[in-house]
PDB file of N, CA and C in Angstrom:
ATOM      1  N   UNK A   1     -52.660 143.989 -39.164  1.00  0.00           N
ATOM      2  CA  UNK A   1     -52.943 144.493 -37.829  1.00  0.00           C
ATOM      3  C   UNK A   1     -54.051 145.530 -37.945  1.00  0.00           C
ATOM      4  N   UNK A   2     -54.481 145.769 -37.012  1.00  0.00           N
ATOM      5  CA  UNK A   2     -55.898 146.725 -36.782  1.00  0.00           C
ATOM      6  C   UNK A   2     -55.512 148.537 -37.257  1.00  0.00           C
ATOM      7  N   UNK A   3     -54.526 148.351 -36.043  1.00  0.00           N
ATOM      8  CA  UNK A   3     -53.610 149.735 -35.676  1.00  0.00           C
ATOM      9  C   UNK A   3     -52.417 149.959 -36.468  1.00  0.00           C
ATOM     10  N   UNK A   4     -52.479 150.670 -37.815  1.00  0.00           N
ATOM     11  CA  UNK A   4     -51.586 151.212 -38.624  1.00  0.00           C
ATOM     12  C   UNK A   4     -51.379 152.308 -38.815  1.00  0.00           C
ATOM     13  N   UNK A   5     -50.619 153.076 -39.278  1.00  0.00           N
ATOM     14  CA  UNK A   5     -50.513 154.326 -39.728  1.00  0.00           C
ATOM     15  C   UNK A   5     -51.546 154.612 -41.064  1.00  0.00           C
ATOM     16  N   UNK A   6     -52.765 155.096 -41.215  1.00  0.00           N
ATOM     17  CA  UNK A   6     -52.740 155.700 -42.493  1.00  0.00           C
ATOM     18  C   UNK A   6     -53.412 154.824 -42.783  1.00  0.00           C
ATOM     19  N   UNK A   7     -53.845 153.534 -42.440  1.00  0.00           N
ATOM     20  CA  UNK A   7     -55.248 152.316 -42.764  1.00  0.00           C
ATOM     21  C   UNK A   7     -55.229 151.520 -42.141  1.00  0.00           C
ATOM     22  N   UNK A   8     -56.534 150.907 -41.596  1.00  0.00           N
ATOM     23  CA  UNK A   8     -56.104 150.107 -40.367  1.00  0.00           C
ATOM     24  C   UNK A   8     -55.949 148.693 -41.090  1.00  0.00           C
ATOM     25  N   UNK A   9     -56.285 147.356 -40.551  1.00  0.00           N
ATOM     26  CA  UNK A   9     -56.363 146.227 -40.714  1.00  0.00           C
ATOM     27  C   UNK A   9     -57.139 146.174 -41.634  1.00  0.00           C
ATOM     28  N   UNK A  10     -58.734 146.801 -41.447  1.00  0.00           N
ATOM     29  CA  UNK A  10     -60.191 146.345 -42.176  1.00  0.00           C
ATOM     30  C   UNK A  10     -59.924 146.884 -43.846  1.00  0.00           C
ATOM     31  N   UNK A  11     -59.309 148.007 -43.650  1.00  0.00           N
ATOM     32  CA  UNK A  11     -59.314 148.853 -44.976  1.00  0.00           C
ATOM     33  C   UNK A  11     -58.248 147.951 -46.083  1.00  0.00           C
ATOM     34  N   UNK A  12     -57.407 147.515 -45.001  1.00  0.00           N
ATOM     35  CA  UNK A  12     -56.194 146.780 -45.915  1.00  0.00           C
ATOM     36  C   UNK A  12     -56.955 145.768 -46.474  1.00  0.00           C
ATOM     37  N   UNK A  13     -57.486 144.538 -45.660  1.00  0.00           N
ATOM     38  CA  UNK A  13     -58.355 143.242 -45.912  1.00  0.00           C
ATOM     39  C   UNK A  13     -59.217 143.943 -47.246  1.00  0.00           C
ATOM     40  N   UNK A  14     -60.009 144.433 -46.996  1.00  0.00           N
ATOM     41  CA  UNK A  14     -60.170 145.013 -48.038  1.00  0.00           C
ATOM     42  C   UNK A  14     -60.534 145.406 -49.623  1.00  0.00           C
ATOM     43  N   UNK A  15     -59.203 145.927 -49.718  1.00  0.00           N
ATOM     44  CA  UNK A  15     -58.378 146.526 -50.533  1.00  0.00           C
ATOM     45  C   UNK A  15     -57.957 145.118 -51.220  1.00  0.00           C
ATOM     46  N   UNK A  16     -57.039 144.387 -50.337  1.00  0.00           N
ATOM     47  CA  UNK A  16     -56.413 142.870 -50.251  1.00  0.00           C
ATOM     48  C   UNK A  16     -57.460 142.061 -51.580  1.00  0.00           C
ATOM     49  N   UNK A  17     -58.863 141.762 -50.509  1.00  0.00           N
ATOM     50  CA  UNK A  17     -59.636 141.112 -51.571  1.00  0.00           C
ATOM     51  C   UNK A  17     -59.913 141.561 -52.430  1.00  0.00           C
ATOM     52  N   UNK A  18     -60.351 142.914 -52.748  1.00  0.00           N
ATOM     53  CA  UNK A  18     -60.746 143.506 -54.392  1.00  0.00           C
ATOM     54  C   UNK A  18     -60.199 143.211 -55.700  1.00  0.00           C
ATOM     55  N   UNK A  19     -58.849 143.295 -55.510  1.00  0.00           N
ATOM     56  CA  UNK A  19     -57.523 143.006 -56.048  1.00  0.00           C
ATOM     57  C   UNK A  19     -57.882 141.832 -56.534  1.00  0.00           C
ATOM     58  N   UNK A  20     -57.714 140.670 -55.122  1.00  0.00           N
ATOM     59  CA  UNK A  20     -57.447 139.206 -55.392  1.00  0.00           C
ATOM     60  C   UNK A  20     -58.215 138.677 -54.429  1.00  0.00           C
ATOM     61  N   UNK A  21     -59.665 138.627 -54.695  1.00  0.00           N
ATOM     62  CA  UNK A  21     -60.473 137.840 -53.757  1.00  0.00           C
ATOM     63  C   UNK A  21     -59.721 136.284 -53.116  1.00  0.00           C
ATOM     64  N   UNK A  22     -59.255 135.502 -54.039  1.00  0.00           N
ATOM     65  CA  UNK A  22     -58.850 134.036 -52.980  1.00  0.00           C
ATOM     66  C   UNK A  22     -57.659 134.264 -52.318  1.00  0.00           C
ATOM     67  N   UNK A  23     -57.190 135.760 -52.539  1.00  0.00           N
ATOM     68  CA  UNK A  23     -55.726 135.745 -51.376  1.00  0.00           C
ATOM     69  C   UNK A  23     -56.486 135.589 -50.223  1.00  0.00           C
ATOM     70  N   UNK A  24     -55.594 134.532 -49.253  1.00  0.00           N
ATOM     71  CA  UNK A  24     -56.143 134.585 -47.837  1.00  0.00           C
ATOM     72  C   UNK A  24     -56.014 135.567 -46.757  1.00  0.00           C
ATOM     73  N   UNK A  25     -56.344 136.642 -46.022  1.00  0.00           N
ATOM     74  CA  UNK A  25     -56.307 137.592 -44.858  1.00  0.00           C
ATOM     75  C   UNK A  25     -56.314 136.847 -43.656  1.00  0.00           C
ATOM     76  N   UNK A  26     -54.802 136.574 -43.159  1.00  0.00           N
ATOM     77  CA  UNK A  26     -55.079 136.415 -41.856  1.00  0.00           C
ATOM     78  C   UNK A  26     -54.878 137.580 -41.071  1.00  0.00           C
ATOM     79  N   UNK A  27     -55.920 138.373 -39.907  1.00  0.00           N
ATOM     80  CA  UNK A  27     -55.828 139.476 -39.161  1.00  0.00           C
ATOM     81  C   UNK A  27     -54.730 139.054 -37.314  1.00  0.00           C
ATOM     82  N   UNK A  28     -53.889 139.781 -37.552  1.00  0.00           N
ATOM     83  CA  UNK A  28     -53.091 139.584 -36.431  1.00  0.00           C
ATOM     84  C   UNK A  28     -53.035 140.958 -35.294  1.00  0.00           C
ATOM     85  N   UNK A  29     -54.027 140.426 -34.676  1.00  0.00           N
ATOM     86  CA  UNK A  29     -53.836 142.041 -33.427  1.00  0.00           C
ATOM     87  C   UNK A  29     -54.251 142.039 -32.417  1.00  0.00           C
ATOM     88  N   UNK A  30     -54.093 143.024 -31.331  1.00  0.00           N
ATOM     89  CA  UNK A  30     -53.707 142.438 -30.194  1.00  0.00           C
ATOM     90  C   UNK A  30     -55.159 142.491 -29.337  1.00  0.00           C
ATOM     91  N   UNK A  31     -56.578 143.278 -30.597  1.00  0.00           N
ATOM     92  CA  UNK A  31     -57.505 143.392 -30.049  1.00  0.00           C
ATOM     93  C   UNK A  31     -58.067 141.900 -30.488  1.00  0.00           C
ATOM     94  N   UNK A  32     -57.210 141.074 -31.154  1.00  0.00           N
ATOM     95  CA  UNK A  32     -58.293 139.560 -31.110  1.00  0.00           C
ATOM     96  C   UNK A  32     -59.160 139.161 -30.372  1.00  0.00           C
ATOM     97  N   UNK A  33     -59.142 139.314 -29.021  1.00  0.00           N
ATOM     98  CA  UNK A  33     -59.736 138.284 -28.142  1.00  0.00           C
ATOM     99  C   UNK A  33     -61.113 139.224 -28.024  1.00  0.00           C
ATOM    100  N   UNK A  34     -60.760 140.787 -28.238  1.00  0.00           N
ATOM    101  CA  UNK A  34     -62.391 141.857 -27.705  1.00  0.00           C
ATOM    102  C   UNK A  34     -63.096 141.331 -29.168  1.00  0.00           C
ATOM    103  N   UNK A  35     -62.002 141.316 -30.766  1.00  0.00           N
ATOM    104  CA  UNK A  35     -63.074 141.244 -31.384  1.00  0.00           C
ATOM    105  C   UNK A  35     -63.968 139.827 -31.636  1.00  0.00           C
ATOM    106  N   UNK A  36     -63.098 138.296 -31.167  1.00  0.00           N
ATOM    107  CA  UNK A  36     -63.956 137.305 -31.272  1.00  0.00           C
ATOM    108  C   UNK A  36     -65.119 137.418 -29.660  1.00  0.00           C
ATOM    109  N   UNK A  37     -64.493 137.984 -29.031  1.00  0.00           N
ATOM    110  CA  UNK A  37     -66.186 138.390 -28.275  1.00  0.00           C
ATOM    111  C   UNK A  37     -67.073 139.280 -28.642  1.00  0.00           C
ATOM    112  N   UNK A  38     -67.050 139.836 -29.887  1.00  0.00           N
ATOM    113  CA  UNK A  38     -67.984 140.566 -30.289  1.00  0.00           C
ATOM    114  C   UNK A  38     -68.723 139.655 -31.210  1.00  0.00           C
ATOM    115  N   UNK A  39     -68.588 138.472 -31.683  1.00  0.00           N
ATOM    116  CA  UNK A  39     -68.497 137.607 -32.854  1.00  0.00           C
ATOM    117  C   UNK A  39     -67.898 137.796 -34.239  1.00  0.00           C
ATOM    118  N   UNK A  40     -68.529 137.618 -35.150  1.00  0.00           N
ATOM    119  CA  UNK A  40     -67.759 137.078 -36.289  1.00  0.00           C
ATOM    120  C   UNK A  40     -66.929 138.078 -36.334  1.00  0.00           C
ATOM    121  N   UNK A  41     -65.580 137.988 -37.470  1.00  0.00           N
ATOM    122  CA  UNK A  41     -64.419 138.594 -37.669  1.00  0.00           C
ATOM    123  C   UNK A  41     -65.149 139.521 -38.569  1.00  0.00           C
ATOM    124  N   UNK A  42     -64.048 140.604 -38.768  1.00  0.00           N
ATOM    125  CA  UNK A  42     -64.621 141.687 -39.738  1.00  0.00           C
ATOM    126  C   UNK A  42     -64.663 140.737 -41.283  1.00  0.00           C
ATOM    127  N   UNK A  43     -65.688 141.796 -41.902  1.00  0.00           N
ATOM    128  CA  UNK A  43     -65.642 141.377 -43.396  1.00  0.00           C
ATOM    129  C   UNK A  43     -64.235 141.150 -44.065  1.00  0.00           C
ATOM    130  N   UNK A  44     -64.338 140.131 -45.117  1.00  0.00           N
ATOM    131  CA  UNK A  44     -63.270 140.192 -45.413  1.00  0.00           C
ATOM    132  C   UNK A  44     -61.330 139.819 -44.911  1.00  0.00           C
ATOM    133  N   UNK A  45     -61.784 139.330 -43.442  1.00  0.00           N
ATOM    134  CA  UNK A  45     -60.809 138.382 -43.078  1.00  0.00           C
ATOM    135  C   UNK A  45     -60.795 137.366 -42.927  1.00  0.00           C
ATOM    136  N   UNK A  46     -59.948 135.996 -43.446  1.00  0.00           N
ATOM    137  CA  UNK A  46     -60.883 134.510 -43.497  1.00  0.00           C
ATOM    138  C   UNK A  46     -59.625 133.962 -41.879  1.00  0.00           C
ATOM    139  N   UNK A  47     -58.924 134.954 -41.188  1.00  0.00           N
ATOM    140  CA  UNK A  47     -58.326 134.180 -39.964  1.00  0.00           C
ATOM    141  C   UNK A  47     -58.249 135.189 -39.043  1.00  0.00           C
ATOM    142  N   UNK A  48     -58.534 135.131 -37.446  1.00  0.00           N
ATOM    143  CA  UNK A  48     -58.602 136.380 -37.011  1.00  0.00           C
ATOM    144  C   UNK A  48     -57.815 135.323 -35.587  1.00  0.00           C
ATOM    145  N   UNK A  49     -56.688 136.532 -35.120  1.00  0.00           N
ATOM    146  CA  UNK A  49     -55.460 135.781 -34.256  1.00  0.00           C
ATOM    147  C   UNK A  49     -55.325 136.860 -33.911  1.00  0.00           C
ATOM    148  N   UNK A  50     -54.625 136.625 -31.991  1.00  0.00           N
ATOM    149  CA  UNK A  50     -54.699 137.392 -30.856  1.00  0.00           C
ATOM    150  C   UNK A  50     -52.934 137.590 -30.879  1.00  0.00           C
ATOM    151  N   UNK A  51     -52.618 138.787 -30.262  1.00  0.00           N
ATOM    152  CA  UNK A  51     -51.406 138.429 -30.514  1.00  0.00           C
ATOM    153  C   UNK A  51     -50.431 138.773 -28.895  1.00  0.00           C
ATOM    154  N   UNK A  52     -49.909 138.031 -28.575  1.00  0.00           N
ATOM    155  CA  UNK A  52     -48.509 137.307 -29.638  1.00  0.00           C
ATOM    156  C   UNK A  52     -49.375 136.067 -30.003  1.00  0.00           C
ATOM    157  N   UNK A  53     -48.979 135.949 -31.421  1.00  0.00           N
ATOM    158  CA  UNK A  53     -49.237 134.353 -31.331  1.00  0.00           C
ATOM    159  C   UNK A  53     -48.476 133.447 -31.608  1.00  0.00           C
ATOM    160  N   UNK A  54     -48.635 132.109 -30.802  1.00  0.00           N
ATOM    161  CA  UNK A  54     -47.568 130.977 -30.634  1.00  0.00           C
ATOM    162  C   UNK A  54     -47.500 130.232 -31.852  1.00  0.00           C
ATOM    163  N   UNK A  55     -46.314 129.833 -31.786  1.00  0.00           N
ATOM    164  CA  UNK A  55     -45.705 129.507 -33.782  1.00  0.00           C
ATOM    165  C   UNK A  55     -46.574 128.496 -34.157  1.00  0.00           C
ATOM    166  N   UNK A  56     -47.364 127.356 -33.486  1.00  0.00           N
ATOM    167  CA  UNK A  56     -48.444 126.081 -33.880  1.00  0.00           C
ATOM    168  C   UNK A  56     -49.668 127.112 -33.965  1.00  0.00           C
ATOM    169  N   UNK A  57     -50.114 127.757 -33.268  1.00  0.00           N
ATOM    170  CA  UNK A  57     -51.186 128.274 -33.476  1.00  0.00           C
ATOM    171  C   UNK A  57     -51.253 129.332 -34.815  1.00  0.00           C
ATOM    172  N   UNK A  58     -50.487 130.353 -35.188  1.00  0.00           N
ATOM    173  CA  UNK A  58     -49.916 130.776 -36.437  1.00  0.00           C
ATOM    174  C   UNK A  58     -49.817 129.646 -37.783  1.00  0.00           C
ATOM    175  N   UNK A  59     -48.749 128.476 -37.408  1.00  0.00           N
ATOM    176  CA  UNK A  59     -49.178 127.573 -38.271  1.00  0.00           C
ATOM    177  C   UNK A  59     -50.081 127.261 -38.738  1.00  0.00           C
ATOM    178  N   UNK A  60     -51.407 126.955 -37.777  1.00  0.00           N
ATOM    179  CA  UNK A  60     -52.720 126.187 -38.027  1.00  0.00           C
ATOM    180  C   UNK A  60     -53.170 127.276 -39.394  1.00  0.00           C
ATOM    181  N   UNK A  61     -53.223 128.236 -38.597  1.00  0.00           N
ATOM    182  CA  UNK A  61     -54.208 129.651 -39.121  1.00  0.00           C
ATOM    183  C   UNK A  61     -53.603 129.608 -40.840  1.00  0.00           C
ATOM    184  N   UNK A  62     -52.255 129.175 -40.791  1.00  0.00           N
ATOM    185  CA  UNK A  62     -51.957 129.175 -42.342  1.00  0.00           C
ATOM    186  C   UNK A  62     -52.829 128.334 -43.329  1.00  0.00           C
ATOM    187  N   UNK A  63     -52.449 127.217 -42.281  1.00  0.00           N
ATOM    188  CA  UNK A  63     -52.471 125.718 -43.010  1.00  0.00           C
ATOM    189  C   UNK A  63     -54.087 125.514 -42.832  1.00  0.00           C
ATOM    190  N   UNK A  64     -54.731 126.168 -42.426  1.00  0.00           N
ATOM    191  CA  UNK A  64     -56.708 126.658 -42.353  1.00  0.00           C
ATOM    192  C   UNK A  64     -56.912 127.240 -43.313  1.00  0.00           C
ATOM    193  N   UNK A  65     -56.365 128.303 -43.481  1.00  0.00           N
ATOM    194  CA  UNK A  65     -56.833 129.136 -44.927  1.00  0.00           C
ATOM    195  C   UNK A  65     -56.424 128.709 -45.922  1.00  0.00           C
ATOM    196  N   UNK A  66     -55.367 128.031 -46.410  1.00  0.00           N
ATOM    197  CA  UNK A  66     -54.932 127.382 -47.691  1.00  0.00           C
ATOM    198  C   UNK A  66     -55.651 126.632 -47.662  1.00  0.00           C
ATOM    199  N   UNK A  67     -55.916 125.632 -46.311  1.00  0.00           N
ATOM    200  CA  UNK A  67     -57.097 123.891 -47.106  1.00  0.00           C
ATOM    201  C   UNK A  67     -58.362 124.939 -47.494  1.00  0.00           C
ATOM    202  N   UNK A  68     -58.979 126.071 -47.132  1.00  0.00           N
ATOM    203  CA  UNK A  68     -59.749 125.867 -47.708  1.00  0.00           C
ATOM    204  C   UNK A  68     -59.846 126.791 -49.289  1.00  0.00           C
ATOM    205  N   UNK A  69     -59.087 126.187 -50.116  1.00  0.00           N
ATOM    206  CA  UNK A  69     -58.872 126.719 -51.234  1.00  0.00           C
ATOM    207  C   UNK A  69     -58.504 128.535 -51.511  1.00  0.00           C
ATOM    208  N   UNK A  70     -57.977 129.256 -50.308  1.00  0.00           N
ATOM    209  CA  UNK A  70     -57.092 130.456 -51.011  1.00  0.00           C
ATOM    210  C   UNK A  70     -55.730 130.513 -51.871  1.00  0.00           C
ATOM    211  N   UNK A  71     -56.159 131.019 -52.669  1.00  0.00           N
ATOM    212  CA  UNK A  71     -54.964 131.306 -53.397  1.00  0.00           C
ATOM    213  C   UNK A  71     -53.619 131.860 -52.701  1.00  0.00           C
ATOM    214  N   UNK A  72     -52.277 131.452 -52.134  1.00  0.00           N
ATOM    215  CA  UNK A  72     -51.657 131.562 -51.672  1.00  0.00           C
ATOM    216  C   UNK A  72     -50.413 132.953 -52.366  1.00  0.00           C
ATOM    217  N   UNK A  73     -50.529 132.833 -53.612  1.00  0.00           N
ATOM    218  CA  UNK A  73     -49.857 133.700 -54.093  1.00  0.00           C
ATOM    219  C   UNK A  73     -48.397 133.269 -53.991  1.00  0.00           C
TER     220      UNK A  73
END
């Protein structure tokens, strides 16, 4: 999520890849929809979802970032 205590979303993503670049980042928050009208997702997130999001649409976003080769962990 964007809005955390103490780091937001971007800092986590991140952090996330440094570690383990092919872990996949999907970003879940409720500013989705302002930030895909700004265009691309921040650095470092390979799924960016509005929230709430509906359990097929969540699905996809999984089953998107694994086909394209992240390491799932």
């Amino acid at each position: 999520d964007m809005g955390m205590p103490y780091m937001d979303g971007k800092v986590l993503a991140r952090k996330i890849k440094e570690i383990s670049p092919d872990t996949p980042v999907i970003l879940l928050s409720g500013w989705g929809s302002l930030i895909k009208a700004n265009g691309e997702p921040p650095d470092n997130i390979d799924y960016l979802l509005g929230k709430p999001p509906r359990m097929s649409i969540l699905k996809s976003a999984i089953l998107e970032v694994l086909s394209r080769g992240c390491d799932p962990l």
